[in-house]
C-alpha atoms as a PDB file:
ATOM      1  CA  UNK A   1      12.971 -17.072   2.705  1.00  0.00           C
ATOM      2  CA  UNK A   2      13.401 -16.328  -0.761  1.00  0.00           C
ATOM      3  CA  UNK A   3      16.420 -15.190  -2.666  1.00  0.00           C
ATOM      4  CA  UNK A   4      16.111 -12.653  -4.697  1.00  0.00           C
ATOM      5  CA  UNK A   5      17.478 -11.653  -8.088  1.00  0.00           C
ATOM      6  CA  UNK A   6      17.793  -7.465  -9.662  1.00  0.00           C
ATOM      7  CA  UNK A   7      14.653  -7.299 -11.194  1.00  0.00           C
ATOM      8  CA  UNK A   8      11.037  -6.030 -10.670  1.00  0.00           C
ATOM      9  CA  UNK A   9       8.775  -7.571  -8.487  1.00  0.00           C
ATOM     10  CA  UNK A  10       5.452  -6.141  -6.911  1.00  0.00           C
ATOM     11  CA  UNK A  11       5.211  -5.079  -2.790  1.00  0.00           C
ATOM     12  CA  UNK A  12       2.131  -5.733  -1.095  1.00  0.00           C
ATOM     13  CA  UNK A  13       0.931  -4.378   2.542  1.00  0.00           C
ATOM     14  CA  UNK A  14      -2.150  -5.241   4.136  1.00  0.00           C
ATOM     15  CA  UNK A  15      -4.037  -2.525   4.760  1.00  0.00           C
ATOM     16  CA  UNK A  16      -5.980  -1.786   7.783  1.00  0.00           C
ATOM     17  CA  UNK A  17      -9.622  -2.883   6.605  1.00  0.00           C
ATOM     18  CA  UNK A  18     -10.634  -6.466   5.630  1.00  0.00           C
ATOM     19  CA  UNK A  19      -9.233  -7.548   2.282  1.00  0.00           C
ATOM     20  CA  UNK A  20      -7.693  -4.041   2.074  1.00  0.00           C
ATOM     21  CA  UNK A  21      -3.826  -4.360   0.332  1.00  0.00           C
ATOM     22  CA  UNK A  22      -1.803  -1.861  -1.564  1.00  0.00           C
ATOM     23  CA  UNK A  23      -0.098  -3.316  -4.188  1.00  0.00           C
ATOM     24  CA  UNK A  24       3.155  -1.263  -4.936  1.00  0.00           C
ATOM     25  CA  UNK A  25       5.997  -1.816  -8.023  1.00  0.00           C
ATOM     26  CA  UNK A  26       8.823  -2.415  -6.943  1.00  0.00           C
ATOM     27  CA  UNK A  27      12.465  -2.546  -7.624  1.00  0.00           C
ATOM     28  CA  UNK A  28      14.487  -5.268  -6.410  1.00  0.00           C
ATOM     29  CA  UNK A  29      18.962  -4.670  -5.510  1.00  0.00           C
ATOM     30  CA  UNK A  30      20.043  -8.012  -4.470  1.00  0.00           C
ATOM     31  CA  UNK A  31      23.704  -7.403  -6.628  1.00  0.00           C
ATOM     32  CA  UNK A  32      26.499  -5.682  -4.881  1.00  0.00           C
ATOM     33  CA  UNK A  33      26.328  -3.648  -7.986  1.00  0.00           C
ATOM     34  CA  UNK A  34      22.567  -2.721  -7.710  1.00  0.00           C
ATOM     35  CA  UNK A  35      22.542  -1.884  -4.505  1.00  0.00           C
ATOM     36  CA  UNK A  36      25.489   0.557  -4.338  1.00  0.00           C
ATOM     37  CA  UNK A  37      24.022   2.361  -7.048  1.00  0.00           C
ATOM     38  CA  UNK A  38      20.347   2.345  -5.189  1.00  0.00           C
ATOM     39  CA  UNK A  39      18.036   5.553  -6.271  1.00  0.00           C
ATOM     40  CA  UNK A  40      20.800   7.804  -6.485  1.00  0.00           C
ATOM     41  CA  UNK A  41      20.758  10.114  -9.524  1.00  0.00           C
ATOM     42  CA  UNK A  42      17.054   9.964  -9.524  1.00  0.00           C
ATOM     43  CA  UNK A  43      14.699  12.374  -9.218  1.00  0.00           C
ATOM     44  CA  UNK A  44      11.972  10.465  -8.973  1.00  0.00           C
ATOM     45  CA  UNK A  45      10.906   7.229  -7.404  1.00  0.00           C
ATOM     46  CA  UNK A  46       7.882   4.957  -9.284  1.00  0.00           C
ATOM     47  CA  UNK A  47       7.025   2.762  -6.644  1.00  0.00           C
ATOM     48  CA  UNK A  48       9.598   1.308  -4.218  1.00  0.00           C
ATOM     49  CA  UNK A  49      12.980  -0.347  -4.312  1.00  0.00           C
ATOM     50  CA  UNK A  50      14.207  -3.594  -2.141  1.00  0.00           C
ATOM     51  CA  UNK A  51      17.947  -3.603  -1.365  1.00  0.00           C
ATOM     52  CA  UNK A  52      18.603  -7.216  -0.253  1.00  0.00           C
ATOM     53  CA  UNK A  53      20.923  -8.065   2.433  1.00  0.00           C
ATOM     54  CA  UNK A  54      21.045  -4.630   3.847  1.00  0.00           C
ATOM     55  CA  UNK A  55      20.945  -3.247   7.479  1.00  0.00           C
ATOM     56  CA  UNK A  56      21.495   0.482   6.547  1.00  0.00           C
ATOM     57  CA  UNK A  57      21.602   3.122   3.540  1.00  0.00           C
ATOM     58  CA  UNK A  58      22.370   6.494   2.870  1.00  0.00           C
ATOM     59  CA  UNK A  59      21.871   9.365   1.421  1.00  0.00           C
ATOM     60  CA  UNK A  60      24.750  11.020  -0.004  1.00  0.00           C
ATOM     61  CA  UNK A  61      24.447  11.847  -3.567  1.00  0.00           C
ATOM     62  CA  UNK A  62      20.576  11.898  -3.756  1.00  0.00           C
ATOM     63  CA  UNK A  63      18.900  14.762  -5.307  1.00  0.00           C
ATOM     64  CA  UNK A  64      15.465  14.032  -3.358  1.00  0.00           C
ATOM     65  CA  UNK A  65      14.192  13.046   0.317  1.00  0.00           C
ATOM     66  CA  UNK A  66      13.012   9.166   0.782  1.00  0.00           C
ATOM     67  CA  UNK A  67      11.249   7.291   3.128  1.00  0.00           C
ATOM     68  CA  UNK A  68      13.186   4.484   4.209  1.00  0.00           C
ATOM     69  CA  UNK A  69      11.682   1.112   6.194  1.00  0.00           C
ATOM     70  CA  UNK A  70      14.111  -1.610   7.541  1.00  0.00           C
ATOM     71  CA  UNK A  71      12.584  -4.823   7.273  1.00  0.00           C
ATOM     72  CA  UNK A  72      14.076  -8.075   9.377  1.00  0.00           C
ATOM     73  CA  UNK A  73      14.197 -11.459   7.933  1.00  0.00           C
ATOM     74  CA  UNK A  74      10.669 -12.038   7.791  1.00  0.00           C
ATOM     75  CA  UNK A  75      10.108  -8.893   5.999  1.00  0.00           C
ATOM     76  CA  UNK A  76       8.298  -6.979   9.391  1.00  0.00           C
ATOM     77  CA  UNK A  77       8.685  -3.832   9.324  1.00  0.00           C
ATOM     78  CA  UNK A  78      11.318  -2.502  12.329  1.00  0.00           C
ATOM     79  CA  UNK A  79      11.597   1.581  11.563  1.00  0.00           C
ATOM     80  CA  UNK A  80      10.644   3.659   9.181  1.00  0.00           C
ATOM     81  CA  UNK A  81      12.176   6.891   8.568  1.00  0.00           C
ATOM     82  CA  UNK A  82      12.493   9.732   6.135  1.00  0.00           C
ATOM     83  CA  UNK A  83      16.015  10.850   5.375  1.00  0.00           C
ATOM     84  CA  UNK A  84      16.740  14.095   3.238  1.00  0.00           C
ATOM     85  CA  UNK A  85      19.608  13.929   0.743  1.00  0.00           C
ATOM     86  CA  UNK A  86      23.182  13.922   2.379  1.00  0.00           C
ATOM     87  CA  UNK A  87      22.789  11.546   5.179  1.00  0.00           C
ATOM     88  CA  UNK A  88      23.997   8.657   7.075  1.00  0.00           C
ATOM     89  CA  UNK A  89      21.599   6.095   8.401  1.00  0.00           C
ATOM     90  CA  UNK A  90      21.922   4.227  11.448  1.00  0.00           C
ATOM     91  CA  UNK A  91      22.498   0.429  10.501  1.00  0.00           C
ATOM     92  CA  UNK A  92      19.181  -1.101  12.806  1.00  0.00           C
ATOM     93  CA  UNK A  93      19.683  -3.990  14.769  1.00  0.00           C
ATOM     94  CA  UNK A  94      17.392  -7.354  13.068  1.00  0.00           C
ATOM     95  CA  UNK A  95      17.376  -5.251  10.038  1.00  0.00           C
ATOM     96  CA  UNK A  96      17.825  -7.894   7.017  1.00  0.00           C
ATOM     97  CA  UNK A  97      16.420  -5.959   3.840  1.00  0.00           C
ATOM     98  CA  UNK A  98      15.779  -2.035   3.325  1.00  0.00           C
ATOM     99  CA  UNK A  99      12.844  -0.463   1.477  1.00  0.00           C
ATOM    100  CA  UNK A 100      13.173   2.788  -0.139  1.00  0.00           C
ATOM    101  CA  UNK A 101      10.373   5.364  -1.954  1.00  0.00           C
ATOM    102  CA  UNK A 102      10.008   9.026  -2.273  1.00  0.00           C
ATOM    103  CA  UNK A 103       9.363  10.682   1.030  1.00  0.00           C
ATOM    104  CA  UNK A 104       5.754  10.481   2.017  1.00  0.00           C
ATOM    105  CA  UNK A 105       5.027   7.411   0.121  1.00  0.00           C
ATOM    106  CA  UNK A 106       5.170   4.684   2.714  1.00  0.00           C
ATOM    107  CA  UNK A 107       2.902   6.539   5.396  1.00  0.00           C
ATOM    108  CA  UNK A 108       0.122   6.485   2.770  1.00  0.00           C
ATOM    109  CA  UNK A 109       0.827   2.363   1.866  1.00  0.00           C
ATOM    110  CA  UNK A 110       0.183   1.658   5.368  1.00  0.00           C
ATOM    111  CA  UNK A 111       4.028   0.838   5.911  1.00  0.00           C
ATOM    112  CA  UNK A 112       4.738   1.429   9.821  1.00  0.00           C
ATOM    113  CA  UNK A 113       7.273  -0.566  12.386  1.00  0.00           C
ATOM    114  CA  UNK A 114       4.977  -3.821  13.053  1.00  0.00           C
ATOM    115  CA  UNK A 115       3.540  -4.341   9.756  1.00  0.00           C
ATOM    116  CA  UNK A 116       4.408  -7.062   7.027  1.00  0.00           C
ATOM    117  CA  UNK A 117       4.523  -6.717   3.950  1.00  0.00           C
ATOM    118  CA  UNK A 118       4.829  -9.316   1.050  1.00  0.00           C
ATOM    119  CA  UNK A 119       7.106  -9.155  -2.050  1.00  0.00           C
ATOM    120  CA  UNK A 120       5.551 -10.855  -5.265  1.00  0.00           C
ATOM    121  CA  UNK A 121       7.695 -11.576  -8.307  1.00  0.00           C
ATOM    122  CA  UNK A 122       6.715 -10.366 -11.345  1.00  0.00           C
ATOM    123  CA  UNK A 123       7.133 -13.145 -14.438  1.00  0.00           C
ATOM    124  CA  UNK A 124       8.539 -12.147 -17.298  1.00  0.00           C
ATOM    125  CA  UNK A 125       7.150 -13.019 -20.515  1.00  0.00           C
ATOM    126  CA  UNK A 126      10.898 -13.715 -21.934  1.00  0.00           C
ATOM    127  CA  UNK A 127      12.370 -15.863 -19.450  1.00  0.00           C
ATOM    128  CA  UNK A 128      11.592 -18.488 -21.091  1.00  0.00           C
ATOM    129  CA  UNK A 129      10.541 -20.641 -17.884  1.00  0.00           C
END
C-alpha cells in the first residue's frame, strides 16, 4: 500500500459497464495538519478529498452536506453515507482511509460499500523527479 503525501492525485472507480471508469480529482490529507482542517470552510467541493489514516470524520463547522465513503486498507469501499453540517460520524470498523465530496456526488461515480476504487498520483511538472 502506498503512502501518501498532501497533494493532488486523481480517484478512479470502475464503473459498471466494460471499460467504464470515472476518473475524479482529488485531494489528498495524509498531514495531521491537512486532515484536521479537511473541507471545512468550503462551500464547495471540486472533486473529492482522501484523508489518510482515518476511521471517522465530522461535520462540525461545515457550511455544506457531503457524502462520505470509508474505505479499508485496500481502498474497498465499507459505507457510504451523507452527513449534513454539524455532525459526528461513527468511526467504522476496517475503515483505514475516508473519502469526502459534496453530497450526491459519489452515488453518481458509482461509489457504493463493495466497490474499489484506485487513487492515481498526479506528477508534477516541478518536482523535479
Amino acid at each position: 500500500m502506498a503512502r501518501w503525501r498532501d497533494g493532488r492525485a486523481e480517484l478512479v472507480v470502475a464503473g459498471a459497464g466494460a471499460g467504464d471508469r470515472a476518473r475524479i480529482p482529488l485531494e489528498i490529507a495524509a498531514s495531521y495538519r491537512a486532515r484536521t482542517r479537511g473541507l471545512l470552510g468550503r462551500d464547495a467541493v471540486e472533486g473529492a478529498m482522501l484523508l489518510t489514516p482515518a476511521g471517522s470524520v465530522h461535520t462540525f463547522g461545515m457550511r455544506i452536506p457531503i457524502d462520505v465513503a470509508y474505505l479499508d486498507r485496500r481502498l474497498t469501499v465499507v459505507a457510504v453515507r451523507t452527513m449534513p453540517p454539524g455532525r459526528l460520524g461513527l468511526p467504522r470498523l476496517r475503515s483505514r482511509h475516508v473519502l469526502e465530496s459534496a453530497a450526491g456526488a459519489m452515488e453518481g461515480w458509482g461509489v457504493r460499500a463493495g466497490v474499489r476504487v484506485e487513487v492515481v498520483e498526479v506528477s508534477s511538472p516541478s518536482s523535479g523527479r
